[in-house]
PDB file of N, CA and C in Angstrom:
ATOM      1  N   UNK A   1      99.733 101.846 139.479  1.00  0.00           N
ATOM      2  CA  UNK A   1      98.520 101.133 139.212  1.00  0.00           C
ATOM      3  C   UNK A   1      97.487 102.125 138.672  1.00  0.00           C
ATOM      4  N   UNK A   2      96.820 101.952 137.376  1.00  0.00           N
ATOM      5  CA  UNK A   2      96.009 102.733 136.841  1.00  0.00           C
ATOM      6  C   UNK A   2      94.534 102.220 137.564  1.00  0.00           C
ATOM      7  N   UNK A   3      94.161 103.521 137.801  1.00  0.00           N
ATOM      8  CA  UNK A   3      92.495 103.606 138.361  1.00  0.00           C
ATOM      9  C   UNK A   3      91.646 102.636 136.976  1.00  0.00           C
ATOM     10  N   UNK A   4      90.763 102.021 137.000  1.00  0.00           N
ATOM     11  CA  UNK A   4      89.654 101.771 136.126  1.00  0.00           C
ATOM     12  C   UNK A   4      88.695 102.472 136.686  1.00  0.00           C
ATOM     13  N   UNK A   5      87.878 102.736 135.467  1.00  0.00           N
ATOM     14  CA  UNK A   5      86.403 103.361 135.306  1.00  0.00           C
ATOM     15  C   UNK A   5      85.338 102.297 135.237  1.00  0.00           C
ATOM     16  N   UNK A   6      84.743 101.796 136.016  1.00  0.00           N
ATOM     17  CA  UNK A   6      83.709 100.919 135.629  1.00  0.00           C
ATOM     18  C   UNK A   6      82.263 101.310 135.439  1.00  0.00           C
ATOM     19  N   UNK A   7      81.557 101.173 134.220  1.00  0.00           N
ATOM     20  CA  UNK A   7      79.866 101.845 134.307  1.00  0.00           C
ATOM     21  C   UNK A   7      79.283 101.304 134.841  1.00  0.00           C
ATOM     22  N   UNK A   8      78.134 101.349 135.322  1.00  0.00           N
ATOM     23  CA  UNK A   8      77.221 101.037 136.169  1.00  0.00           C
ATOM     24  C   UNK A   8      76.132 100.592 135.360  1.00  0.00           C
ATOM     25  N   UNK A   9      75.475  99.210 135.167  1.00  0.00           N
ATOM     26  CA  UNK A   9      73.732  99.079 134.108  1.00  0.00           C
ATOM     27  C   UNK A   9      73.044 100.008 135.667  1.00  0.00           C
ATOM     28  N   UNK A  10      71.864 100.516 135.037  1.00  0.00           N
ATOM     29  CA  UNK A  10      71.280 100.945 136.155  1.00  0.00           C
ATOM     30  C   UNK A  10      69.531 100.590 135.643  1.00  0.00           C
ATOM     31  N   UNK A  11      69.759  99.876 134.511  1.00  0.00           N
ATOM     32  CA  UNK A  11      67.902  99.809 133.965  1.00  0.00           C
ATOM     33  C   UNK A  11      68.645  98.141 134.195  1.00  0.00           C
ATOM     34  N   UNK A  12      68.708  97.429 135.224  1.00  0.00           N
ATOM     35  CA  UNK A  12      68.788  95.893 135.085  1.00  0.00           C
ATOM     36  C   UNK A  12      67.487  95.492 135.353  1.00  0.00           C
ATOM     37  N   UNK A  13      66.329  95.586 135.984  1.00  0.00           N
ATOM     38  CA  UNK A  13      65.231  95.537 136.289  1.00  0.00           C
ATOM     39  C   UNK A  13      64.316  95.799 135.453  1.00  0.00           C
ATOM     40  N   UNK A  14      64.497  96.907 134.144  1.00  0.00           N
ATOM     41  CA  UNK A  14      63.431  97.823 133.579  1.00  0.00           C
ATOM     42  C   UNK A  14      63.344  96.410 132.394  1.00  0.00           C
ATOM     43  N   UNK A  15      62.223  96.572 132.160  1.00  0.00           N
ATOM     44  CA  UNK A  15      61.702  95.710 130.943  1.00  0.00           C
ATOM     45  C   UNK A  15      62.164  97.009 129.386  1.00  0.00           C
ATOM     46  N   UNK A  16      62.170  95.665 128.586  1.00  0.00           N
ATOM     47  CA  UNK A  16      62.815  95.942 127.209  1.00  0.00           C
ATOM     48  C   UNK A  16      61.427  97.192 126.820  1.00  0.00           C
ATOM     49  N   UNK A  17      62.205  98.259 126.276  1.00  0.00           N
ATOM     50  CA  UNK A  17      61.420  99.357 125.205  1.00  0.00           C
ATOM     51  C   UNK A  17      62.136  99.289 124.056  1.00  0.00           C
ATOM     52  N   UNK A  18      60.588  99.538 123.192  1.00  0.00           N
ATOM     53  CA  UNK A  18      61.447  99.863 121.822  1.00  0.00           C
ATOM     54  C   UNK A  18      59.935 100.979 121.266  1.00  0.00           C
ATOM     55  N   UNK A  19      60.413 102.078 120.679  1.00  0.00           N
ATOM     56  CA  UNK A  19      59.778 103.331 120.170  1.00  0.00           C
ATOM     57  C   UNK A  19      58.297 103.555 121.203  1.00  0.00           C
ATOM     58  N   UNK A  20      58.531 103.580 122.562  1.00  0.00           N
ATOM     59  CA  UNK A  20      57.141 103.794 123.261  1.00  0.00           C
ATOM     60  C   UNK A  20      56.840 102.072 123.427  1.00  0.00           C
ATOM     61  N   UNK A  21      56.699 100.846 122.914  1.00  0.00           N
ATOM     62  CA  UNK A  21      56.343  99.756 123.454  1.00  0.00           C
ATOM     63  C   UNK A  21      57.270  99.098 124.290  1.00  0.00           C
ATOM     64  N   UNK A  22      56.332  98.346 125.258  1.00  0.00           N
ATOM     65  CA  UNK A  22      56.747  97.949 126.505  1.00  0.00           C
ATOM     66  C   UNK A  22      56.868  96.432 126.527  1.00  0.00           C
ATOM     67  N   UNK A  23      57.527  95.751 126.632  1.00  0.00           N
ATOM     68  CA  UNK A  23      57.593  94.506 127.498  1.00  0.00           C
ATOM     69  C   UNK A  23      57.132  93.299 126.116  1.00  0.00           C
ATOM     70  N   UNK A  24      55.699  92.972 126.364  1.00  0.00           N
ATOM     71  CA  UNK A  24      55.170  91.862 125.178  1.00  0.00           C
ATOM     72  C   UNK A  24      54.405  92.465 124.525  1.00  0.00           C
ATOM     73  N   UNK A  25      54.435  93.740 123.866  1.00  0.00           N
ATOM     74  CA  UNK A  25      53.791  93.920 122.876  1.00  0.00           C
ATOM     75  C   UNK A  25      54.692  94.716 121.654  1.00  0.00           C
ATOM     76  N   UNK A  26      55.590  94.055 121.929  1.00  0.00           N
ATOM     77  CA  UNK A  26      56.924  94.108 121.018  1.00  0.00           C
ATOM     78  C   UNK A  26      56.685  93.069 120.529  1.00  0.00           C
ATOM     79  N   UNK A  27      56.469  91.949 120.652  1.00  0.00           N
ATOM     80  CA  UNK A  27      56.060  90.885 120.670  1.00  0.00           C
ATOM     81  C   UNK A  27      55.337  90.544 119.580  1.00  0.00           C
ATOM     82  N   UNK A  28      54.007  91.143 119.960  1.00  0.00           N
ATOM     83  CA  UNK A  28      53.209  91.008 119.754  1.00  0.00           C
ATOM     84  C   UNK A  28      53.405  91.795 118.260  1.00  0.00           C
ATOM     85  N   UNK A  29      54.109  92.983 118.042  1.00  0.00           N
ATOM     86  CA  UNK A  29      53.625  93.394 117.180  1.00  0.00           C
ATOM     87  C   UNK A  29      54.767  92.871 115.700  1.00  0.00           C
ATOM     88  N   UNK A  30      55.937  92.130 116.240  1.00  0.00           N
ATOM     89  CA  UNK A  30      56.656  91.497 115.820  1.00  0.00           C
ATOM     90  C   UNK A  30      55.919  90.538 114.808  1.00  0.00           C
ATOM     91  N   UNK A  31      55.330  89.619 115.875  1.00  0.00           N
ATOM     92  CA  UNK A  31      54.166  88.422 115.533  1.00  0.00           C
ATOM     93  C   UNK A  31      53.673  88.690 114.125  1.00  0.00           C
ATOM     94  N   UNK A  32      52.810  89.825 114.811  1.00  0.00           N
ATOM     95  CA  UNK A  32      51.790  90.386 113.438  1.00  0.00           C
ATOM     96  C   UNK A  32      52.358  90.954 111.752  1.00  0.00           C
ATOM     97  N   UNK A  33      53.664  91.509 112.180  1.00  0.00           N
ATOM     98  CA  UNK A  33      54.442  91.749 111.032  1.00  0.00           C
ATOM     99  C   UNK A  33      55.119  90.913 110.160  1.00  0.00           C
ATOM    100  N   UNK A  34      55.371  89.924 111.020  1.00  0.00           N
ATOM    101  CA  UNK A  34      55.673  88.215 109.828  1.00  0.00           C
ATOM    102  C   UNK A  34      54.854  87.654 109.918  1.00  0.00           C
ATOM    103  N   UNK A  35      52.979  87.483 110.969  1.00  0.00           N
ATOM    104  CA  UNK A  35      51.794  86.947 110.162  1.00  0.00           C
ATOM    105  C   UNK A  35      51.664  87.977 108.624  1.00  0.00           C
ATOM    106  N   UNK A  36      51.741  89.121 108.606  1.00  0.00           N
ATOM    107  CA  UNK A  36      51.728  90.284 107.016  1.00  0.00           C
ATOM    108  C   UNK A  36      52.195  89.721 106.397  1.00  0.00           C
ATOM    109  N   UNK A  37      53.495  89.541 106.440  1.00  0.00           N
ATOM    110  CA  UNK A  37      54.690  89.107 105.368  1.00  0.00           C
ATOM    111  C   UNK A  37      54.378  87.848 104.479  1.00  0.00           C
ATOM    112  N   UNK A  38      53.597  86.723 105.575  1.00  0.00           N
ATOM    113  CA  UNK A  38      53.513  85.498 105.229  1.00  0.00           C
ATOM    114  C   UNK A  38      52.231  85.919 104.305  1.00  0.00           C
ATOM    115  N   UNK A  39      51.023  86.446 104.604  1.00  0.00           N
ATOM    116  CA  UNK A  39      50.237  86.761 103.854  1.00  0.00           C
ATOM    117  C   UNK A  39      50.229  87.430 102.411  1.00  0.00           C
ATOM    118  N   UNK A  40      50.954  88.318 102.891  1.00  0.00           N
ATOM    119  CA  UNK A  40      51.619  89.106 101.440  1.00  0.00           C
ATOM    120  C   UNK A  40      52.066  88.170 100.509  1.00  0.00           C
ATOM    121  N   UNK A  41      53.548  87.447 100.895  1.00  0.00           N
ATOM    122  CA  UNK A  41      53.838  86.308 100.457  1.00  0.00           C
ATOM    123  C   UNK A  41      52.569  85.589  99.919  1.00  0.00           C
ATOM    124  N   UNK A  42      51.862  84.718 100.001  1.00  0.00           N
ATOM    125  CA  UNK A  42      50.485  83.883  99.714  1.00  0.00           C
ATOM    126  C   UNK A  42      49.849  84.469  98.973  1.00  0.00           C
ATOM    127  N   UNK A  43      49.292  85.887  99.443  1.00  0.00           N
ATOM    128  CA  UNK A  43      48.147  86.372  98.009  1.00  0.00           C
ATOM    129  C   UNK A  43      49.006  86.506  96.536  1.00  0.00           C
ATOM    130  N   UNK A  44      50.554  87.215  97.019  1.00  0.00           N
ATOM    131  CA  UNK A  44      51.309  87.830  95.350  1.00  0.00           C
ATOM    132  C   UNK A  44      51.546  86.067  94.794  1.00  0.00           C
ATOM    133  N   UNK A  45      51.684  84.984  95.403  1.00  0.00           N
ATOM    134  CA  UNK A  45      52.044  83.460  95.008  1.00  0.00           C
ATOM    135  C   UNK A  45      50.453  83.296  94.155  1.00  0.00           C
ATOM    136  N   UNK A  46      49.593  84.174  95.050  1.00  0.00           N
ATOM    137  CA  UNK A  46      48.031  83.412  94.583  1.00  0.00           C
ATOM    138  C   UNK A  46      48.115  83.753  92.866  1.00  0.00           C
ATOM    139  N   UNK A  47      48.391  84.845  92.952  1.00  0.00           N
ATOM    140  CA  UNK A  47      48.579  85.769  91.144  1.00  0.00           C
ATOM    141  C   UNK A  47      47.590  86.715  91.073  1.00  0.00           C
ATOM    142  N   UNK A  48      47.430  87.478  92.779  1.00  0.00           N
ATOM    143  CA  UNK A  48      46.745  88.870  92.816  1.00  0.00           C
ATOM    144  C   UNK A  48      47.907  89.598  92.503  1.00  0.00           C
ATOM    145  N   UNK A  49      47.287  91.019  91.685  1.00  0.00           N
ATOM    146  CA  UNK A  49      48.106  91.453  91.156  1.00  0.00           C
ATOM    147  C   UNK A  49      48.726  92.521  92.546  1.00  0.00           C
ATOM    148  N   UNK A  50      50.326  93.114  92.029  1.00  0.00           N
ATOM    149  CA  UNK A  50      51.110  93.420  92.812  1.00  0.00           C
ATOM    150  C   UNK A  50      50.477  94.378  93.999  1.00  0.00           C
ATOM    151  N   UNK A  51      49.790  95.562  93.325  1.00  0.00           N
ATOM    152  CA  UNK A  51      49.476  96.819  93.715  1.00  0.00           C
ATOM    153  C   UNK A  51      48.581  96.708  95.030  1.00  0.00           C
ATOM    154  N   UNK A  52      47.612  95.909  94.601  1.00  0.00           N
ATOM    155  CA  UNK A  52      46.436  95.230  95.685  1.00  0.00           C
ATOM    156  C   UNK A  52      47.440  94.513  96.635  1.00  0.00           C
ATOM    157  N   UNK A  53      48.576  93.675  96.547  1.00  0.00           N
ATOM    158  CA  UNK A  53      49.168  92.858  97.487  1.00  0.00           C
ATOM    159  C   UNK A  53      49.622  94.082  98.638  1.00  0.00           C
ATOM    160  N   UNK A  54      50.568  95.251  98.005  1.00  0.00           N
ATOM    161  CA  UNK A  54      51.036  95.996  98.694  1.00  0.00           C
ATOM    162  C   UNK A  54      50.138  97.194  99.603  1.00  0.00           C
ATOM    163  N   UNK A  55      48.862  97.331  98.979  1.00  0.00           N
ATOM    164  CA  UNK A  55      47.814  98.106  99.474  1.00  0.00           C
ATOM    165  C   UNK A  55      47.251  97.033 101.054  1.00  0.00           C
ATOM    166  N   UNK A  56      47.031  96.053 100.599  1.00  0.00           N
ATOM    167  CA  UNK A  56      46.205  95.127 101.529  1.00  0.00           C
ATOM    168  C   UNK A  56      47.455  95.079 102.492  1.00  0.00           C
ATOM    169  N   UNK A  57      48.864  94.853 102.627  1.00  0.00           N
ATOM    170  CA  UNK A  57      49.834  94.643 103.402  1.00  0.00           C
ATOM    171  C   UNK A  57      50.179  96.179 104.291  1.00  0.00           C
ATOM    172  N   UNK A  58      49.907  97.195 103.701  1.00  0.00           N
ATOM    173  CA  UNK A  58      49.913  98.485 104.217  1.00  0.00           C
ATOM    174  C   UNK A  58      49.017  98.610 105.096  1.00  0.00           C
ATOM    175  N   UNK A  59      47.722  98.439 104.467  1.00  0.00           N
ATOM    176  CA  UNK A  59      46.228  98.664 105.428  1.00  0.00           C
ATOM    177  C   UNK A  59      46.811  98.044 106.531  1.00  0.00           C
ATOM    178  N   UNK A  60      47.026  96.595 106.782  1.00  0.00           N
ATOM    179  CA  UNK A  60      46.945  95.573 107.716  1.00  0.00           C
ATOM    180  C   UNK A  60      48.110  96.064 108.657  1.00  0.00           C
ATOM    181  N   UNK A  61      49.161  95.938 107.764  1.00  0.00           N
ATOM    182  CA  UNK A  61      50.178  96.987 108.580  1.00  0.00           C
ATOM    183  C   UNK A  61      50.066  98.173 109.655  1.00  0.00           C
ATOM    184  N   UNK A  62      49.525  98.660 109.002  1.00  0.00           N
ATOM    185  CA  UNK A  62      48.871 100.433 109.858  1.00  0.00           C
ATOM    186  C   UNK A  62      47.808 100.084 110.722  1.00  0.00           C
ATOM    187  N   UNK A  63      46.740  99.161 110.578  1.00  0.00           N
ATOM    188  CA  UNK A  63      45.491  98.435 111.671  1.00  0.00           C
ATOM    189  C   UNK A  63      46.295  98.031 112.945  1.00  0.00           C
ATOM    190  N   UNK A  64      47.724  97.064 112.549  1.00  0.00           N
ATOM    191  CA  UNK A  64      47.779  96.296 113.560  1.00  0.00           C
ATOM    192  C   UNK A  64      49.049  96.778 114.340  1.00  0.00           C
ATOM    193  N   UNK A  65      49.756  98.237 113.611  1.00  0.00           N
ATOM    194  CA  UNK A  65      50.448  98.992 114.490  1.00  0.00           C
ATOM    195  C   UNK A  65      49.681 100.159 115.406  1.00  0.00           C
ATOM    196  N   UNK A  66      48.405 100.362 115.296  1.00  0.00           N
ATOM    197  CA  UNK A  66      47.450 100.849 115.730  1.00  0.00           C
ATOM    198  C   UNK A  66      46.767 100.511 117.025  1.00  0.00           C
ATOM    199  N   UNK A  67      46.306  98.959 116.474  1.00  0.00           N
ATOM    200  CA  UNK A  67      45.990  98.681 117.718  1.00  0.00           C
ATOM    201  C   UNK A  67      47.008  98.082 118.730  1.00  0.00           C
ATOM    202  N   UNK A  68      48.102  98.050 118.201  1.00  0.00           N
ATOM    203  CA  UNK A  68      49.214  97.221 119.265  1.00  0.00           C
ATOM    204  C   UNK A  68      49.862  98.647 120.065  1.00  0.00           C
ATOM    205  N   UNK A  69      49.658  99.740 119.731  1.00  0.00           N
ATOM    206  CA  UNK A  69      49.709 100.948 120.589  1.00  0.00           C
ATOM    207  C   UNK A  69      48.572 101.440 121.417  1.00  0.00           C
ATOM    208  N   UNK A  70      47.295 101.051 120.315  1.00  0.00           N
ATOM    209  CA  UNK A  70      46.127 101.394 121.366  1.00  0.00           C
ATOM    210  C   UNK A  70      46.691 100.666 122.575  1.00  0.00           C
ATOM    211  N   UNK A  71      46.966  99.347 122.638  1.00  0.00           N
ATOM    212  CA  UNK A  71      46.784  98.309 123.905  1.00  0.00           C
ATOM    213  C   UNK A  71      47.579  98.811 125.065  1.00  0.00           C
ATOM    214  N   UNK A  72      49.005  99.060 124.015  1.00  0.00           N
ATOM    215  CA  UNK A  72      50.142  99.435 124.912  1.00  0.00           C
ATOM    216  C   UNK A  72      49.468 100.854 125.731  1.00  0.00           C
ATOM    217  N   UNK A  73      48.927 101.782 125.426  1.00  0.00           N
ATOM    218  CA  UNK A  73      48.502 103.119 125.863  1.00  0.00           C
ATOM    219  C   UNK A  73      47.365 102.274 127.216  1.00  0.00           C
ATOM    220  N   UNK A  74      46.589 101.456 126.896  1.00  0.00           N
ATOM    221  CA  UNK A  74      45.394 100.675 127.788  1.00  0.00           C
ATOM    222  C   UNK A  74      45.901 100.469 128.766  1.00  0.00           C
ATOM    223  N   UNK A  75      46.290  99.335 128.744  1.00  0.00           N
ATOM    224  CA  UNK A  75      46.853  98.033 129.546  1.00  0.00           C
ATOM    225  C   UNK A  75      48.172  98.270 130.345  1.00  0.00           C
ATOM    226  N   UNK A  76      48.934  98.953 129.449  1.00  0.00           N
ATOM    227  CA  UNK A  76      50.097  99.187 130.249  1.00  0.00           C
ATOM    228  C   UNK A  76      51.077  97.626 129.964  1.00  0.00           C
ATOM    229  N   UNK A  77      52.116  97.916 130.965  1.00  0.00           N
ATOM    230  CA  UNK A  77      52.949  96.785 130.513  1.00  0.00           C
ATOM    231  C   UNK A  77      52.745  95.351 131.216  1.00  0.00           C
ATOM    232  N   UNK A  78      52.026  95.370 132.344  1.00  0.00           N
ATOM    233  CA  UNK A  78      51.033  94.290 132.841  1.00  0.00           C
ATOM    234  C   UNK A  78      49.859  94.096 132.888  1.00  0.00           C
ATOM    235  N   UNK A  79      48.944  95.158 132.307  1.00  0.00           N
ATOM    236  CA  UNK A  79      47.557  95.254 132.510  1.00  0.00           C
ATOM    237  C   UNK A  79      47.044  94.275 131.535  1.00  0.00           C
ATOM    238  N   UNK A  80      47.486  93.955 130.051  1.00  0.00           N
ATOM    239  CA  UNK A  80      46.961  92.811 129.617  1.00  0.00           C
ATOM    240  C   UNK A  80      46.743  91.257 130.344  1.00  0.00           C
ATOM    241  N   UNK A  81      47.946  91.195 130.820  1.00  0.00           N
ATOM    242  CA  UNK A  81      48.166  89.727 131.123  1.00  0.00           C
ATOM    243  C   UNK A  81      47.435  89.923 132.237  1.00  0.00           C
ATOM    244  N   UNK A  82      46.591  90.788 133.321  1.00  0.00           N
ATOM    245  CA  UNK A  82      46.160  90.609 134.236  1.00  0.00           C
ATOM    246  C   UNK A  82      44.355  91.068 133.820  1.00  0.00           C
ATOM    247  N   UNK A  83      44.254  91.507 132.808  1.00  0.00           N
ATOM    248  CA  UNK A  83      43.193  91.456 132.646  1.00  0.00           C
ATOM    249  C   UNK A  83      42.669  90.255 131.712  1.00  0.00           C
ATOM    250  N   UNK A  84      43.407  89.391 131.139  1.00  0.00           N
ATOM    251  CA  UNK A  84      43.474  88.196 130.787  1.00  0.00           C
ATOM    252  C   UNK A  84      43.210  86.850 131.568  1.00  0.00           C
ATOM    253  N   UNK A  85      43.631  87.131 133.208  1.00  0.00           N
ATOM    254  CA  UNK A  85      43.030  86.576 134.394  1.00  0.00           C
ATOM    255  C   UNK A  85      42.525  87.127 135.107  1.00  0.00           C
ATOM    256  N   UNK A  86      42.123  88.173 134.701  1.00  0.00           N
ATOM    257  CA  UNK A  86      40.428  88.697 135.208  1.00  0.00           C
ATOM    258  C   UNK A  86      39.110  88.019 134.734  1.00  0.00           C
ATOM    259  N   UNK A  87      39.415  87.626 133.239  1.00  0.00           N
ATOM    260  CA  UNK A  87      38.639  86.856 132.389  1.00  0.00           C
ATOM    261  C   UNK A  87      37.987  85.743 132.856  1.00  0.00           C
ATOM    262  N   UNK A  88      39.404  85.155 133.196  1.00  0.00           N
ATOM    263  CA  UNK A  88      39.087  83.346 133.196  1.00  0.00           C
ATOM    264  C   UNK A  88      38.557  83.352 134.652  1.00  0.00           C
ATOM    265  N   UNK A  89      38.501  84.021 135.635  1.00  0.00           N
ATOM    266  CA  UNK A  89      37.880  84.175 136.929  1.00  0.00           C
ATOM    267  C   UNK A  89      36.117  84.144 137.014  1.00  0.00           C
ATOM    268  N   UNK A  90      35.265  82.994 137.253  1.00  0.00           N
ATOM    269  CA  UNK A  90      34.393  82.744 137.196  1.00  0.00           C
ATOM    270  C   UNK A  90      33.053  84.031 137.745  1.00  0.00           C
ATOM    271  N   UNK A  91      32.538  83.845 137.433  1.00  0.00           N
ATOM    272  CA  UNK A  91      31.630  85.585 138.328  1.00  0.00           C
ATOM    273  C   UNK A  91      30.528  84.448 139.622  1.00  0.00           C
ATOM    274  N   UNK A  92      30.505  83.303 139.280  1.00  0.00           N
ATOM    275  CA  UNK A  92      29.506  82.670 139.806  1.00  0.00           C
ATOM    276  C   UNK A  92      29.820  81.281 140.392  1.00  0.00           C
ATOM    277  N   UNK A  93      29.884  80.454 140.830  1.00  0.00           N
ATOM    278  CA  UNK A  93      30.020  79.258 141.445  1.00  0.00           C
ATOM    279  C   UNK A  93      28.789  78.674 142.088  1.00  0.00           C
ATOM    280  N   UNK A  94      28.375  77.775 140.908  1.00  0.00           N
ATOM    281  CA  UNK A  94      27.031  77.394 141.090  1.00  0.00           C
ATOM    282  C   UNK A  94      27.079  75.801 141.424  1.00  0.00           C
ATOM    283  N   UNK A  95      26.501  75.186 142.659  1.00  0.00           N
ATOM    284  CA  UNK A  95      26.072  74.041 142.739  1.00  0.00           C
ATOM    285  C   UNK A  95      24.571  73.076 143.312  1.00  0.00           C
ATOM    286  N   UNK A  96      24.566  71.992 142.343  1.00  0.00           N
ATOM    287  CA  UNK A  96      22.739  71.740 142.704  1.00  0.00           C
ATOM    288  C   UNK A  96      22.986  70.737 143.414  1.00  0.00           C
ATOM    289  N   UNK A  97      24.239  70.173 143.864  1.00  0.00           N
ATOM    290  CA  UNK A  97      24.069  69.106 144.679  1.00  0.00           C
ATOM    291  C   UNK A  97      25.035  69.624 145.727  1.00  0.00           C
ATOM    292  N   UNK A  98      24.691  68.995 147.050  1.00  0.00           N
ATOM    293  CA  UNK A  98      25.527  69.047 148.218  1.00  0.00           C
ATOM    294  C   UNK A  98      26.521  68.149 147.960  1.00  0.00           C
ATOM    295  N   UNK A  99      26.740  67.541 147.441  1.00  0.00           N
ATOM    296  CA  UNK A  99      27.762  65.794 146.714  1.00  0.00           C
ATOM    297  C   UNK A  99      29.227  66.756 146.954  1.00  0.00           C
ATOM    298  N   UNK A 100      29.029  67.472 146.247  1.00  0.00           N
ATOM    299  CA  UNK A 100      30.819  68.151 146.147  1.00  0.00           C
ATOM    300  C   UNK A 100      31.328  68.721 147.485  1.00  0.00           C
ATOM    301  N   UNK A 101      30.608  68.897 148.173  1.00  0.00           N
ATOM    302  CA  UNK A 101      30.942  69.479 149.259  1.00  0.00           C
ATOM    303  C   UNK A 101      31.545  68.875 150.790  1.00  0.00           C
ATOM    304  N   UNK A 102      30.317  67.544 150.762  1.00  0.00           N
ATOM    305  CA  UNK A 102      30.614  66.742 151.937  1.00  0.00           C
ATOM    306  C   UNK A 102      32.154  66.062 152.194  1.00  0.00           C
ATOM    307  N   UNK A 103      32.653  65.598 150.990  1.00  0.00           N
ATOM    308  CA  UNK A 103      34.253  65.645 151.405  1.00  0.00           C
ATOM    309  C   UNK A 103      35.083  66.533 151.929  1.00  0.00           C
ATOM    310  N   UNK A 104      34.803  67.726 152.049  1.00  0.00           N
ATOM    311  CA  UNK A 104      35.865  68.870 152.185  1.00  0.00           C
ATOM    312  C   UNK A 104      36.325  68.841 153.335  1.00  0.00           C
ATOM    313  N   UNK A 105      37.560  68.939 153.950  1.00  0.00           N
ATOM    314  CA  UNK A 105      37.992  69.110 155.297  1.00  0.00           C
ATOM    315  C   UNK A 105      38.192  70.872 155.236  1.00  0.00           C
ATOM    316  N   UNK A 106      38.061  71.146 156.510  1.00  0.00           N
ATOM    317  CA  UNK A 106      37.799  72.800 156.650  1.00  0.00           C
ATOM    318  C   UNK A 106      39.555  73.032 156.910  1.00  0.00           C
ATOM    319  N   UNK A 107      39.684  74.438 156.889  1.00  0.00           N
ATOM    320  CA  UNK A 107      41.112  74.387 157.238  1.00  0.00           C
ATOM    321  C   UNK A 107      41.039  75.314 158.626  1.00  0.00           C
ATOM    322  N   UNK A 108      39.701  75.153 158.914  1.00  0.00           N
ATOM    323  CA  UNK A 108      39.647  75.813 160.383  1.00  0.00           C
ATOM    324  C   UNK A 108      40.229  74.665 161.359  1.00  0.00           C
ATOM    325  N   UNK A 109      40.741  75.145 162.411  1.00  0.00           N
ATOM    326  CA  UNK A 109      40.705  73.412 163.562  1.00  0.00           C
ATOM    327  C   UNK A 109      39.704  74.097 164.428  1.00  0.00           C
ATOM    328  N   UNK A 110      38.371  73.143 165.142  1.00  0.00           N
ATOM    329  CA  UNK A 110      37.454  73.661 165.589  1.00  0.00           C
ATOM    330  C   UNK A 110      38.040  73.393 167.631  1.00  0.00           C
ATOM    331  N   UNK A 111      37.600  74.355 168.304  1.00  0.00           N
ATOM    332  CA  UNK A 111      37.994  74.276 169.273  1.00  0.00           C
ATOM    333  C   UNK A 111      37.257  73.833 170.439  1.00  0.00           C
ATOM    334  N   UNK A 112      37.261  72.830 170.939  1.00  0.00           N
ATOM    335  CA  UNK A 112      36.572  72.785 172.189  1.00  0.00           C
ATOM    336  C   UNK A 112      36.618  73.118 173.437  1.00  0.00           C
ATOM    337  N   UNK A 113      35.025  73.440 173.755  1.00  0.00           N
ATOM    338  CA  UNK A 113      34.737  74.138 175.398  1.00  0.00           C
ATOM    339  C   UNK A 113      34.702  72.975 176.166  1.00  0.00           C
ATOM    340  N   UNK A 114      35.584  73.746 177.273  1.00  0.00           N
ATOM    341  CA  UNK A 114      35.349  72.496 178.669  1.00  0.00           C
ATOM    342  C   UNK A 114      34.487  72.920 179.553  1.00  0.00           C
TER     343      UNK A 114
END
């Protein structure tokens, strides 16, 4: 009976990398490279001439591989999505009427003295 060798995955847990980006901003920067394309596409259809199509697709190119590393360097590979619901988290909870309140059942149970 011949022994087998079996490998081991040992990154089953680790989120996807590709050149330094992490997780969704692969994604993200995916996104942005066929929003370019489609644009590129559209202005050279418009009958701007070539040179300007490929200049404006470069710039945009290099901006938005820029900032999709700035973020990744920021945020990290969860820090967007959690500073994204840091956002929507109100700073204030303001009310002028007692109206909303008087329904509420407490989730205390109150105890009585004998």
């Amino acid at each position: 009976m011949a022994n087998s060798i079996y490998q081991i995955n040992k990154g089953i847990n680790k989120s996807i990398e590709f050149k330094g980006l992490r997780a969704q901003y692969i994604w993200y920067l995916a996104i942005g490279i066929l929003v370019l394309l489609i644009l590129f596409g559209t202005i050279y259809a418009i009958g701007v001439p070539t040179f300007i199509c490929i200049g404006l697709a470069l710039i945009g190119g290099t901006v938005l591989v820029m900032k999709v590393y700035a973020m990744s360097a920021k945020y990290g590979e969860h820090g967007l999505t959690k500073e994204i619901a840091k956002r929507s988290i109100p700073k204030v909870v303001r009310s002028d009427s007692r109206a909303v309140f008087v329904g509420l059942k407490s989730g205390w149970k109150r105890i009585k003295k004998k």
